[in-house]
C-alpha atoms as a PDB file:
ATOM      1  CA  UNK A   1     -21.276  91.994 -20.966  1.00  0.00           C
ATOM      2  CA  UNK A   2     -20.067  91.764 -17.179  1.00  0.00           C
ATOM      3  CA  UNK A   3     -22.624  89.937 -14.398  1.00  0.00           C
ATOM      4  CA  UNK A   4     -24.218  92.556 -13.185  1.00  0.00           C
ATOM      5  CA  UNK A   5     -25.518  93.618 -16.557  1.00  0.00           C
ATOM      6  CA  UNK A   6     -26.314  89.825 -17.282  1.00  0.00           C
ATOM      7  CA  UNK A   7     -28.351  90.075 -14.055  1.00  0.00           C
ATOM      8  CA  UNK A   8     -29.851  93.436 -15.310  1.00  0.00           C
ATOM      9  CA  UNK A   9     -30.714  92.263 -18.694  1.00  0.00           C
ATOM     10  CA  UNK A  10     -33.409  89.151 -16.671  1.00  0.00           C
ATOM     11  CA  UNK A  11     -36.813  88.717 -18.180  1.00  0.00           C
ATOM     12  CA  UNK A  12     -39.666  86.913 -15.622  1.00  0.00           C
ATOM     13  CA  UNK A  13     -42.439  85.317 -17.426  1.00  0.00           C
ATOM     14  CA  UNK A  14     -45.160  83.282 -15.778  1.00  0.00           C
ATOM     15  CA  UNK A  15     -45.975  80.070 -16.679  1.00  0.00           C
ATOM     16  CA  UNK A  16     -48.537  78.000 -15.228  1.00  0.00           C
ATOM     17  CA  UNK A  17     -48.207  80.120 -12.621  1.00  0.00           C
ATOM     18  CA  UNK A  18     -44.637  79.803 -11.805  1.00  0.00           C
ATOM     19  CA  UNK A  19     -42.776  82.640 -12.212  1.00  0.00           C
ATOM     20  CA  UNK A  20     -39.661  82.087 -14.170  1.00  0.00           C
ATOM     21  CA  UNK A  21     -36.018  84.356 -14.888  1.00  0.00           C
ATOM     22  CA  UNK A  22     -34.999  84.483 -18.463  1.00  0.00           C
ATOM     23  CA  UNK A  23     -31.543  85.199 -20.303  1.00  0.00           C
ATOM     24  CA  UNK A  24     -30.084  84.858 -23.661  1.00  0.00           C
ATOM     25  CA  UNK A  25     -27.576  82.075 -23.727  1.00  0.00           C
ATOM     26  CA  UNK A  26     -24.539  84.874 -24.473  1.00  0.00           C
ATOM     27  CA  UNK A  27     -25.897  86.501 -20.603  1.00  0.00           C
ATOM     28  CA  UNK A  28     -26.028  83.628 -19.202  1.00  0.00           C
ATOM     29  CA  UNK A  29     -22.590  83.100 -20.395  1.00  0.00           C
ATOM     30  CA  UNK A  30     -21.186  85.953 -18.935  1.00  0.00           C
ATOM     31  CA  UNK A  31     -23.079  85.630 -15.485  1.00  0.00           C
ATOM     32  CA  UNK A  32     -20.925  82.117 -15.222  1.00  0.00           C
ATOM     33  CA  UNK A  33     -17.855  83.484 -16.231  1.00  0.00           C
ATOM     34  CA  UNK A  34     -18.402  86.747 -13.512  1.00  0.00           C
ATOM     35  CA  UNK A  35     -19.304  84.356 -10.910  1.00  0.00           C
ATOM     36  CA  UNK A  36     -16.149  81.682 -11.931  1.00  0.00           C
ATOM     37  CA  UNK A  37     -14.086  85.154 -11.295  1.00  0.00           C
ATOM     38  CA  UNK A  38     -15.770  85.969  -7.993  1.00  0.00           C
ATOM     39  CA  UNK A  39     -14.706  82.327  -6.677  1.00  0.00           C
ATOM     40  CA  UNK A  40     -11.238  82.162  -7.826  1.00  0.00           C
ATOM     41  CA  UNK A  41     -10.777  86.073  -6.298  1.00  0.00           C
ATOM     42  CA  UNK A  42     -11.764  84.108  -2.620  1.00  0.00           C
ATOM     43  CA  UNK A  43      -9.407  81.169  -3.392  1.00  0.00           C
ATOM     44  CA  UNK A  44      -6.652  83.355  -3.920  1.00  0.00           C
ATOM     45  CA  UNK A  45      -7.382  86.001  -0.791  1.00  0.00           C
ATOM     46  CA  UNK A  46      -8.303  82.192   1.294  1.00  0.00           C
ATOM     47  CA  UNK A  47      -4.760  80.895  -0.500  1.00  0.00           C
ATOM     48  CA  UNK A  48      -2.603  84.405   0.580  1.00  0.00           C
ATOM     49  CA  UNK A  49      -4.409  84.864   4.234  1.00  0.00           C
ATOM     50  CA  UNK A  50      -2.834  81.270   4.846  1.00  0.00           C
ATOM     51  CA  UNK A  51       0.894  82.122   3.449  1.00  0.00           C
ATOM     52  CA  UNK A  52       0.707  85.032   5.102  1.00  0.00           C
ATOM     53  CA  UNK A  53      -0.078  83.109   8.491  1.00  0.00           C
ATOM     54  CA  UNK A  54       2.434  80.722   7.765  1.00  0.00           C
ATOM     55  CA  UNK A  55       5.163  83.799   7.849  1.00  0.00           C
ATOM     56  CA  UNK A  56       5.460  83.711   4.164  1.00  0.00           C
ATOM     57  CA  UNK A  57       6.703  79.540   3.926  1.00  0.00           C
ATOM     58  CA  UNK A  58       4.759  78.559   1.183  1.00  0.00           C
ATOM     59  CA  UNK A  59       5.502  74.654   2.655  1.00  0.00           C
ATOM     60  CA  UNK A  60       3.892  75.699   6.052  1.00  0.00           C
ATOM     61  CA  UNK A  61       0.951  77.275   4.605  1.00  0.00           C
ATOM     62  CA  UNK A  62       0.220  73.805   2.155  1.00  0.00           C
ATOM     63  CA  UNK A  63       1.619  74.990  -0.840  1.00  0.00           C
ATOM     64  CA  UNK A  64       3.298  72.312  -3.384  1.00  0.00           C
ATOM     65  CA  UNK A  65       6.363  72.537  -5.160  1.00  0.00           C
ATOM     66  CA  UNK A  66       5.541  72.842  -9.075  1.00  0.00           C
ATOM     67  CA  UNK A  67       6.993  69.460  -9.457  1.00  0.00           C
ATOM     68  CA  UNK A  68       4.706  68.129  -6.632  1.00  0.00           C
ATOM     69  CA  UNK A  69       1.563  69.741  -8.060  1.00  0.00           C
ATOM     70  CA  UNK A  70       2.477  68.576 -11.285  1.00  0.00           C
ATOM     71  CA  UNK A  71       2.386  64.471 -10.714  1.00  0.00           C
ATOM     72  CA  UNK A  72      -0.479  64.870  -8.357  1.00  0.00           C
ATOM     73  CA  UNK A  73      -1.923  65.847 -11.736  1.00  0.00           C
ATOM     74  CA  UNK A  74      -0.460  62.772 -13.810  1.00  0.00           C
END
């Protein structure tokens, strides 16, 4: 199921007055995972709009070497 049919499958129910959104656990699932996708889409147009002010140097725009990124990691 993609996000937008996870946000098309909602139930509302009322309780105690309060009006609440229900999904299965599998749709809510799949709305995290389409939303997870929609953010790392942005990183990566934010992450190429920089490199591609920086001329294309990867160093300019911030980027690490593998080794770098690797023991920042360790």
């Amino acid at each position: 199921m993609t996000g937008p049919e996870a946000l098309q499958s909602v139930q509302f129910v009322t309780i105690n007055g309060k009006r609440l959104a229900v999904l299965n656990a599998d749709d809510w699932e799949a709305l995290i995972e389409w939303i997870e996708t929609l953010e790392d889409a942005s990183v990566a147009r934010q992450a190429m709009a920089e490199l591609k002010a920086a001329g294309g140097d990867r160093k300019q725009a911030g980027w690490l070497e593998w080794d770098e990124a690797e023991e920042k990691l360790e």
